[in-house]
Protein backbone atom coordinates (compact mmCIF):
# COMPACT_ATOMS: atom_id res chain seq x y z
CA UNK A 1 -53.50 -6.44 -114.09
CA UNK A 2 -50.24 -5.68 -112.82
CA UNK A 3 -47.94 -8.40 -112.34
CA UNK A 4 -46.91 -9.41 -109.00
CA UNK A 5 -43.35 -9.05 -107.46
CA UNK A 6 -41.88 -12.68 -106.58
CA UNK A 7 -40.74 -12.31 -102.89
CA UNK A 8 -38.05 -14.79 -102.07
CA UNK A 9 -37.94 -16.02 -97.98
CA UNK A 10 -34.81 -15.54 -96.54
CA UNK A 11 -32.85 -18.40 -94.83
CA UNK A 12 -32.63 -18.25 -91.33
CA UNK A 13 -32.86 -21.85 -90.44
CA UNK A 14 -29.96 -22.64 -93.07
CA UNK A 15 -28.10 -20.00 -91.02
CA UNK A 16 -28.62 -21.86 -87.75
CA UNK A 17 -27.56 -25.14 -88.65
CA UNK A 18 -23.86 -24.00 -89.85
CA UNK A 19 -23.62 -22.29 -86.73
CA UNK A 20 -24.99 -25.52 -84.48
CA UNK A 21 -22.28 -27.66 -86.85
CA UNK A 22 -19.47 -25.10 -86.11
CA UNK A 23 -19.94 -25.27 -82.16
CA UNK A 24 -19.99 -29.12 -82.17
CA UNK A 25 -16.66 -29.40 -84.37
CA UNK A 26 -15.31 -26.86 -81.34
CA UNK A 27 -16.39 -28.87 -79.12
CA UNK A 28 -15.08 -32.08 -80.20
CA UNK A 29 -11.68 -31.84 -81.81
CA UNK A 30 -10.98 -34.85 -84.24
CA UNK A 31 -7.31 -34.82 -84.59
CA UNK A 32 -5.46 -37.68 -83.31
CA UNK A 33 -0.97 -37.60 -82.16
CA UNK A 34 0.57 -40.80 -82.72
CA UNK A 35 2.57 -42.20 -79.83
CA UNK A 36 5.57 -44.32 -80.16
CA UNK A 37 5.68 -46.63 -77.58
CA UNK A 38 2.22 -46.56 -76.07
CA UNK A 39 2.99 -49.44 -73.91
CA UNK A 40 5.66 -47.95 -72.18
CA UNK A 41 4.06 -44.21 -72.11
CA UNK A 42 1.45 -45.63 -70.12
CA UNK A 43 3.80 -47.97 -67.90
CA UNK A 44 6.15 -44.77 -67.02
CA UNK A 45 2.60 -42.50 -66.22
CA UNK A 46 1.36 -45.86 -64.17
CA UNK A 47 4.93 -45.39 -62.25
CA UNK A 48 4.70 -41.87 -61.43
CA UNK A 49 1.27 -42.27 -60.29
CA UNK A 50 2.41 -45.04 -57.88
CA UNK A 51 5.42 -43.05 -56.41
CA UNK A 52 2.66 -39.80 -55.97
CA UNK A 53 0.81 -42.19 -53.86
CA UNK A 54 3.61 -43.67 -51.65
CA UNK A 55 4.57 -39.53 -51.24
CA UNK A 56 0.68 -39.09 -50.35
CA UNK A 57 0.91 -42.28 -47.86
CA UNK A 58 3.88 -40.88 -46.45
CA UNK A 59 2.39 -37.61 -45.77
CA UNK A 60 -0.69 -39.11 -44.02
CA UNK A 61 0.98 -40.83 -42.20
CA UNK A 62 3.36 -37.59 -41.11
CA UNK A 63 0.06 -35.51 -40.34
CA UNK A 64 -1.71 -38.44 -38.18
CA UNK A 65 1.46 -38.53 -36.09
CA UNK A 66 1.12 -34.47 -35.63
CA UNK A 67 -1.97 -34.84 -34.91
CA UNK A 68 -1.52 -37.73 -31.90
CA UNK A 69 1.88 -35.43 -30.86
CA UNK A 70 -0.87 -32.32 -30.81
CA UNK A 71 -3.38 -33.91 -28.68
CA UNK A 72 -0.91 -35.52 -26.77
CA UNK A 73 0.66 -32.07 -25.74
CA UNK A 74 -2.82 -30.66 -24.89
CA UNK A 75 -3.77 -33.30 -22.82
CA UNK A 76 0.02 -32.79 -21.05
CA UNK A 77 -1.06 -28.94 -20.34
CA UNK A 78 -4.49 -30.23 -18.94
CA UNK A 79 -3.38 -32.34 -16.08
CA UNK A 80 -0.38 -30.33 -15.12
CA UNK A 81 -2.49 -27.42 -14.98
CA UNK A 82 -5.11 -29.88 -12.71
CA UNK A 83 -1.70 -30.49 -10.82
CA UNK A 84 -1.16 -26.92 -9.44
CA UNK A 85 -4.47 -26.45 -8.77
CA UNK A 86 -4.43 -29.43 -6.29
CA UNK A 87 -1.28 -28.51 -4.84
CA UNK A 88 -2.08 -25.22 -4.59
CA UNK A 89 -5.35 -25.60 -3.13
CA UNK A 90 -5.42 -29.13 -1.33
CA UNK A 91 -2.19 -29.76 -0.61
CA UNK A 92 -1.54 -26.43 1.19
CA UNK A 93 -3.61 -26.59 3.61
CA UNK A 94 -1.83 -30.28 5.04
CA UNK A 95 1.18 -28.22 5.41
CA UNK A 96 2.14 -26.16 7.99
CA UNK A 97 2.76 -22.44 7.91
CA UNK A 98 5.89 -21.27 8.73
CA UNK A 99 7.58 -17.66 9.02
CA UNK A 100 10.59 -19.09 7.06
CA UNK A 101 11.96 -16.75 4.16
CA UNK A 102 12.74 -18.02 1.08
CA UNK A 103 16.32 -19.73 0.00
CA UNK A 104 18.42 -17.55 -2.47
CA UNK A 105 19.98 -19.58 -5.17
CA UNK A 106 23.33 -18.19 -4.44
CA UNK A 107 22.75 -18.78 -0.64
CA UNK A 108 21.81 -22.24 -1.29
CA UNK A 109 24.77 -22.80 -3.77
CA UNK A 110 27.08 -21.45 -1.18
CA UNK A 111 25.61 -23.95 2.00
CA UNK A 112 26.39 -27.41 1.64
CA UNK A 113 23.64 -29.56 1.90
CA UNK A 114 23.29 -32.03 4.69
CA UNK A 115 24.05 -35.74 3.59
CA UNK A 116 21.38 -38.19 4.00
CA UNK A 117 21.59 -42.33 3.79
CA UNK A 118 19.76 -43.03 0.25
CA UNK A 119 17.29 -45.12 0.47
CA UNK A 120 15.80 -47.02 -1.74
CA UNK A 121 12.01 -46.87 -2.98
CA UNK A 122 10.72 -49.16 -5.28
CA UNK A 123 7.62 -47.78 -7.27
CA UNK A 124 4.62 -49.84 -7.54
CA UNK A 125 4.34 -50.72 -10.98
CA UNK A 126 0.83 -49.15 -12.38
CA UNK A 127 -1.11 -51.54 -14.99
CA UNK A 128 -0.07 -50.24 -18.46
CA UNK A 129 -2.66 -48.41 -19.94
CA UNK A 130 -3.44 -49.05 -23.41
CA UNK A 131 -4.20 -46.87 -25.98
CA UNK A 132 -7.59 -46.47 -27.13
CA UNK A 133 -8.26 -46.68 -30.66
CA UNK A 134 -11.32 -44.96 -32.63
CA UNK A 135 -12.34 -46.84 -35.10
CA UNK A 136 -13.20 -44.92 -38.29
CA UNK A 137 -14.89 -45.26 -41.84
CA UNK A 138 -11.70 -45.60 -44.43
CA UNK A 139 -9.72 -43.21 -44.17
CA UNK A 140 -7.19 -41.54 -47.05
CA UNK A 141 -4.37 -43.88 -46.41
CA UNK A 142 -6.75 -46.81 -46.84
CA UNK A 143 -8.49 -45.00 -50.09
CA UNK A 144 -4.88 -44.54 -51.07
CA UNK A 145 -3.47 -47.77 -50.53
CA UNK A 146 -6.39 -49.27 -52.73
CA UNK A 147 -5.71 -46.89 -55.14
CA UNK A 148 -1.92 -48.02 -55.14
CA UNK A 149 -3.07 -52.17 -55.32
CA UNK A 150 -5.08 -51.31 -58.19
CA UNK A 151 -2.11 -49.25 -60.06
CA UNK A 152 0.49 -52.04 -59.17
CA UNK A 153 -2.04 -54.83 -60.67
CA UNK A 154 -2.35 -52.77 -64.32
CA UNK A 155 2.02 -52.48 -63.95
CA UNK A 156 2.03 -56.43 -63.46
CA UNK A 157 -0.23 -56.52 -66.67
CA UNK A 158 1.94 -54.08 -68.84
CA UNK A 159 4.92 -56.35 -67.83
């Protein structure tokens, strides 16, 4: 009989382990820096933190105001443009027509005008109209200003 020829399996799963162990180690770096003063490392980052936040609060604060001054504005446009259209339709018609030309500016700078007794008016004083406020979930300022509590409590506990 002839003798058989020993066949030896390769090692494939071996092979796939290493490579499994090598992408963990990647993936987790165990090295380790030594820091001096840990105590006051984290105090100083604490800090900065707390003086981004007062920026952020600051800036919130800036855009809400730009944001009442633009819708302030618009409504400003709205009823002067409601304005003219009641003077120029309503009003006009009250008035009588005339065949008068218009007044040049340098004719009118030129005639004096005529002097008339002042009298006078006192306005009726209008109720003061208060400003309606929306009421909101939290806003960023709020989130922020918790944020900002919570940062000054861990600086009290470093101290």
């Amino acid at each position: 009989m002839s003798k058989k020829k020993a066949v030896r399996k390769s090692s494939h799963p071996a092979k796939k382990a290493r490579k499994e162990k090598v992408a963990q180690a990647e993936k987790n770096p165990e090295y380790m820096v030594n820091i001096q003063d840990p105590k006051n490392l984290r105090k100083d980052v604490l800090e900065s933190l707390r003086e981004v936040i007062i920026f952020m609060q600051g800036y919130e604060s800036f855009r809400q105001i730009q944001e009442e001054k633009v819708a302030l504005f618009t409504k400003l446009k709205k009823e002067v443009s409601e304005l003219q259209l009641l003077v120029n339709n309503k009003l006009r018609k009250y008035l009588p027509q005339g065949k008068l030309r218009a007044i040049s500016r340098e004719q009118y700078i030129k005639e004096e005008p005529p002097k008339v007794e002042k009298v006078e008016i006192v306005p009726k004083t209008a109720p003061p109209v208060e400003p309606v406020e929306k009421e909101m979930a939290p806003s960023d300022l709020e989130q922020l200003e918790g944020q900002l509590r919570d940062i000054e409590r861990e600086l009290q506990g470093l101290r």
